[in-house]
Protein backbone atom coordinates (compact mmCIF):
# COMPACT_ATOMS: atom_id res chain seq x y z
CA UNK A 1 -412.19 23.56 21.88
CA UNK A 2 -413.16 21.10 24.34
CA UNK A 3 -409.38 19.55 24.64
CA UNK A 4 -408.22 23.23 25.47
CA UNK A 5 -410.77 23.39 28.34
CA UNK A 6 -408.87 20.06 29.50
CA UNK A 7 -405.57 21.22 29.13
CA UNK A 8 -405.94 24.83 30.98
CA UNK A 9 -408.71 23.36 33.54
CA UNK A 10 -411.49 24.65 35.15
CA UNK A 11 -411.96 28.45 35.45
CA UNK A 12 -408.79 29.32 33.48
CA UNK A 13 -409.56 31.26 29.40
CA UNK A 14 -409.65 29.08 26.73
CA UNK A 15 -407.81 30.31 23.82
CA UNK A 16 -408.81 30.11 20.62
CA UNK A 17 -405.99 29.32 17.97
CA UNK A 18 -408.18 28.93 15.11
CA UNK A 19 -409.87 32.18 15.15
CA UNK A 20 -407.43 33.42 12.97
CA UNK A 21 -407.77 33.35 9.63
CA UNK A 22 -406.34 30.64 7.29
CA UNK A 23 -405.53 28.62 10.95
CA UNK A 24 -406.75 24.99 10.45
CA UNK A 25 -406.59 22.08 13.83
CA UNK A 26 -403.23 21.24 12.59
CA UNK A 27 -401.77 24.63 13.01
CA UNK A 28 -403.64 25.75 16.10
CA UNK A 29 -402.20 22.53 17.50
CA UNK A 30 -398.68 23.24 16.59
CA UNK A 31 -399.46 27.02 18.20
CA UNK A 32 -400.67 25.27 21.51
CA UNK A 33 -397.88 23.34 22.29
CA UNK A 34 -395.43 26.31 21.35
CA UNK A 35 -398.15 28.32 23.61
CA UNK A 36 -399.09 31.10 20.85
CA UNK A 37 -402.27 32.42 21.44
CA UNK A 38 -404.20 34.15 18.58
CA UNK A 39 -403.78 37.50 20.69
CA UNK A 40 -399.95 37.15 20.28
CA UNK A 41 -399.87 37.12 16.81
CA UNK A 42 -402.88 40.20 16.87
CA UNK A 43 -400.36 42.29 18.75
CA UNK A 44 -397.64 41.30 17.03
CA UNK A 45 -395.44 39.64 19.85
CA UNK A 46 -394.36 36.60 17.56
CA UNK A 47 -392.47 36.85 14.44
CA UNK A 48 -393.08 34.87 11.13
CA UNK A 49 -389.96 32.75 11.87
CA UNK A 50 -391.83 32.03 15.49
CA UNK A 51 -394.82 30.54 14.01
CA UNK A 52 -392.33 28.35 11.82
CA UNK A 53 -389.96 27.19 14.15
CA UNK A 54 -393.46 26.25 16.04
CA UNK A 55 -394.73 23.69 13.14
CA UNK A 56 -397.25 26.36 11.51
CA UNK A 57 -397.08 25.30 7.79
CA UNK A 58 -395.05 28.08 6.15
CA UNK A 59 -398.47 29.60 3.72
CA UNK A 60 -400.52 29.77 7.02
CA UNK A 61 -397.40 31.44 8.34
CA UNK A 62 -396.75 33.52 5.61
CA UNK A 63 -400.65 34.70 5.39
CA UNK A 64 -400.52 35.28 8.81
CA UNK A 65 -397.48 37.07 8.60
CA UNK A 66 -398.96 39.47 5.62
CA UNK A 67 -402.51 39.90 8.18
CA UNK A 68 -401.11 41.32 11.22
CA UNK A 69 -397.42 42.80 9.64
CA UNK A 70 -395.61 40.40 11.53
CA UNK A 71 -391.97 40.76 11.53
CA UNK A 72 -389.92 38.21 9.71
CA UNK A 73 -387.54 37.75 13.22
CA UNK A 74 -387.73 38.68 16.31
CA UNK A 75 -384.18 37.15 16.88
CA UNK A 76 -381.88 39.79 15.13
CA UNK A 77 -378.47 39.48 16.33
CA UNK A 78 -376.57 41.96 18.73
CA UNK A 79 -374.56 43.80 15.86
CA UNK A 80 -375.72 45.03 12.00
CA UNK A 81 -373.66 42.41 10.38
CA UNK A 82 -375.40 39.52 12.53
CA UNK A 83 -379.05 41.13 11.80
CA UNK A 84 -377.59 41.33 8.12
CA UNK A 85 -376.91 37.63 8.09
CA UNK A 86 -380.67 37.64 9.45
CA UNK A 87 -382.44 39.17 7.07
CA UNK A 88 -383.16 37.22 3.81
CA UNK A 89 -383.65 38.46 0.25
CA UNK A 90 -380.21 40.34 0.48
CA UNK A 91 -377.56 39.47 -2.36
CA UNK A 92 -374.33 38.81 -1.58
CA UNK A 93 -372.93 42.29 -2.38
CA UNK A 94 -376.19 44.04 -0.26
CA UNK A 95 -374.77 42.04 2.89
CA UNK A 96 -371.49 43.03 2.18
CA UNK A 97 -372.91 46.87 1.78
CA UNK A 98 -374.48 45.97 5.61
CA UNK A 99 -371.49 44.79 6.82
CA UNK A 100 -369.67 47.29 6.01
CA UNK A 101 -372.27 50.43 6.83
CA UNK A 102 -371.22 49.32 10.88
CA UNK A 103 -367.88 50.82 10.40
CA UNK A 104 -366.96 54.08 10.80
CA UNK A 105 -366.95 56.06 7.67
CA UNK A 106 -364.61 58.10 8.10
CA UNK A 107 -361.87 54.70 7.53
CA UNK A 108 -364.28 54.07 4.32
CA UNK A 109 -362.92 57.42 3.02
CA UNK A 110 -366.74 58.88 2.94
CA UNK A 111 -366.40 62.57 3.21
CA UNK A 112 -368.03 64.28 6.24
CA UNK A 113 -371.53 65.97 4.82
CA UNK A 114 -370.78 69.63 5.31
CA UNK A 115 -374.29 70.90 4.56
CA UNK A 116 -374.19 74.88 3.53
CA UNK A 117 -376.35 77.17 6.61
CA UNK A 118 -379.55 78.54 4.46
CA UNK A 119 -382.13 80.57 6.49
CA UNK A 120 -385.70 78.78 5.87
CA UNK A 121 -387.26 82.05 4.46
CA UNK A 122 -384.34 81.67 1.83
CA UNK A 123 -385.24 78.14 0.97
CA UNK A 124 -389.32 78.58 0.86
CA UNK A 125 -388.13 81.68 -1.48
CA UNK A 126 -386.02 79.35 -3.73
CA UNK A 127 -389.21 76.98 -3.30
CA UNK A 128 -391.38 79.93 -4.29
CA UNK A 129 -389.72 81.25 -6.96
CA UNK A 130 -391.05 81.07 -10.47
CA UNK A 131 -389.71 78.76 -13.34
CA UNK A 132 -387.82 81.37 -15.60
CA UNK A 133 -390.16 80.58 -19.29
CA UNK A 134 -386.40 79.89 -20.82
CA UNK A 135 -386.44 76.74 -18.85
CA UNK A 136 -388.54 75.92 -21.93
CA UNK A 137 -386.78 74.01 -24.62
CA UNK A 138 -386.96 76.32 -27.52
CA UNK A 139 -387.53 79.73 -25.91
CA UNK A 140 -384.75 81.42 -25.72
CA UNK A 141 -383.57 84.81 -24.14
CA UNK A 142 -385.44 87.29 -26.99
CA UNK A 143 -388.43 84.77 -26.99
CA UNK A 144 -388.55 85.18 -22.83
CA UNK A 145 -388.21 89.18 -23.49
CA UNK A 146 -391.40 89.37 -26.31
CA UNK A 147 -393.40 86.56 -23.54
CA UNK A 148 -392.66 89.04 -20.75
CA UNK A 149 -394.03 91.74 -22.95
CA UNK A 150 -397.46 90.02 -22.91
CA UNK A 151 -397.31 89.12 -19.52
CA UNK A 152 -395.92 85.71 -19.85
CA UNK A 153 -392.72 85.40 -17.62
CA UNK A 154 -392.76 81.63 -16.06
CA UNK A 155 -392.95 78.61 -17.06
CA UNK A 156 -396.46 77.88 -14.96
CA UNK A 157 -397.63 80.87 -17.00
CA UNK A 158 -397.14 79.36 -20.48
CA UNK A 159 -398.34 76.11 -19.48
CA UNK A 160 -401.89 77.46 -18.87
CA UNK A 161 -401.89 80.23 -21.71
CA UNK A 162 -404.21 80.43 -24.96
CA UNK A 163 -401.77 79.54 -27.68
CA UNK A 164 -403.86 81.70 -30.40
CA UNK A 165 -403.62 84.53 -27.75
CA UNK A 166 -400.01 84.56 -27.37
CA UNK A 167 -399.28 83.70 -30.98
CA UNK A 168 -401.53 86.64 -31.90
CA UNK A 169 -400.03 89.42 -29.50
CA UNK A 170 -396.29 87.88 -30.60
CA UNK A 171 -397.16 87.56 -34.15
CA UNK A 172 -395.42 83.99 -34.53
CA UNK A 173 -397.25 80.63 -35.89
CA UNK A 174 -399.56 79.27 -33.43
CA UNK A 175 -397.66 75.69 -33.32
CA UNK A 176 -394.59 77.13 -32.18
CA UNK A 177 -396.72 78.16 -28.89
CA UNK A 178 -398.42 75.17 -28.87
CA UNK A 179 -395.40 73.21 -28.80
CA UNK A 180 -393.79 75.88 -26.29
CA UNK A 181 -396.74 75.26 -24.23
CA UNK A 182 -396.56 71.63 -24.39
CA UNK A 183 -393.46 71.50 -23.28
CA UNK A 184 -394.10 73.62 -20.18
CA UNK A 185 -396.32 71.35 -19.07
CA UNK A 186 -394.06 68.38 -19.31
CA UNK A 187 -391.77 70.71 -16.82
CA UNK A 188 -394.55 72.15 -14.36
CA UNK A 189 -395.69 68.35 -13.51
């Protein structure tokens, strides 16, 4: 842009505004005289409301801001209820939530989270252990002792077993498994 080359003179970089996407004269103007380069808004050192308060037209700014994840404010007060007031899309009751959150729970009469000591070999063996086959709507504790029998005892078991198989060696209908089976399924996802 010959009018940049004017503006910096000789020797100095010429910046190019519109080689952003979506950035027409009009906007790259705007970005001159609030001296935004492209780069700035590559790396993110302007916010969304920066390129507005500069005279980019808000759908340039908002594409741009979508592009490069530009934040919506760089500006964000010194304390959570002023960066609350900041931030739009919150409903009245949401800012009121913020607000609020800065204050010290303990007046708010949230309990202290008292979580119970585990050792991690007792949670990964929690993690590990097998879904019991009662889990299973319809099985109950006599239809868990005749699956065990057969060598069906979880509930990962029964979801990959042959229903004619296990109806066979149980000597119960076939759609009773199937549905048992089913229904594992729907708890092992």
């Amino acid at each position: 842009m010959a009018s940049e080359e004017s503006e910096r003179g000789v020797g100095e970089a010429v910046v190019d505004r519109t080689a952003l996407p979506g950035v027409d004269e009009s906007d790259a103007s705007a970005m001159t005289e609030a001296d935004i380069a492209a780069v700035d808004v590559r790396e993110r050192a302007v916010s969304y409301r920066d390129l507005l308060a500069a005279g980019v037209d808000a759908d340039t700014a908002t594409a741009l801001r979508r592009e490069f994840s530009l934040p919506y404010s760089t500006r964000f007060g010194e304390g959570i209820e002023d960066r609350s007031a900041d931030v739009s899309g919150l409903q009245d009751g949401e800012r009121e939530w913020v607000a609020a959150s800065a204050s010290d729970w303990e007046e708010m009469g949230v309990p202290e989270y008292d979580p119970v000591e585990r050792e991690p070999a007792d949670i990964w063996a929690d993690r590990d252990r097998p879904t019991p086959v009662t889990a299973v709507p319809g099985v109950g504790p006599d239809d868990a002792d005749r699956l065990a029998d057969v060598g069906v005892t979880s509930v990962r078991q029964l979801s990959f077993a042959s229903a004619n198989t296990v109806a066979d060696l149980l000597d119960v209908n076939v759609l009773a498994v199937r549905t048992w089976r089913f229904q594992a399924r729907e708890l092992a996802d």
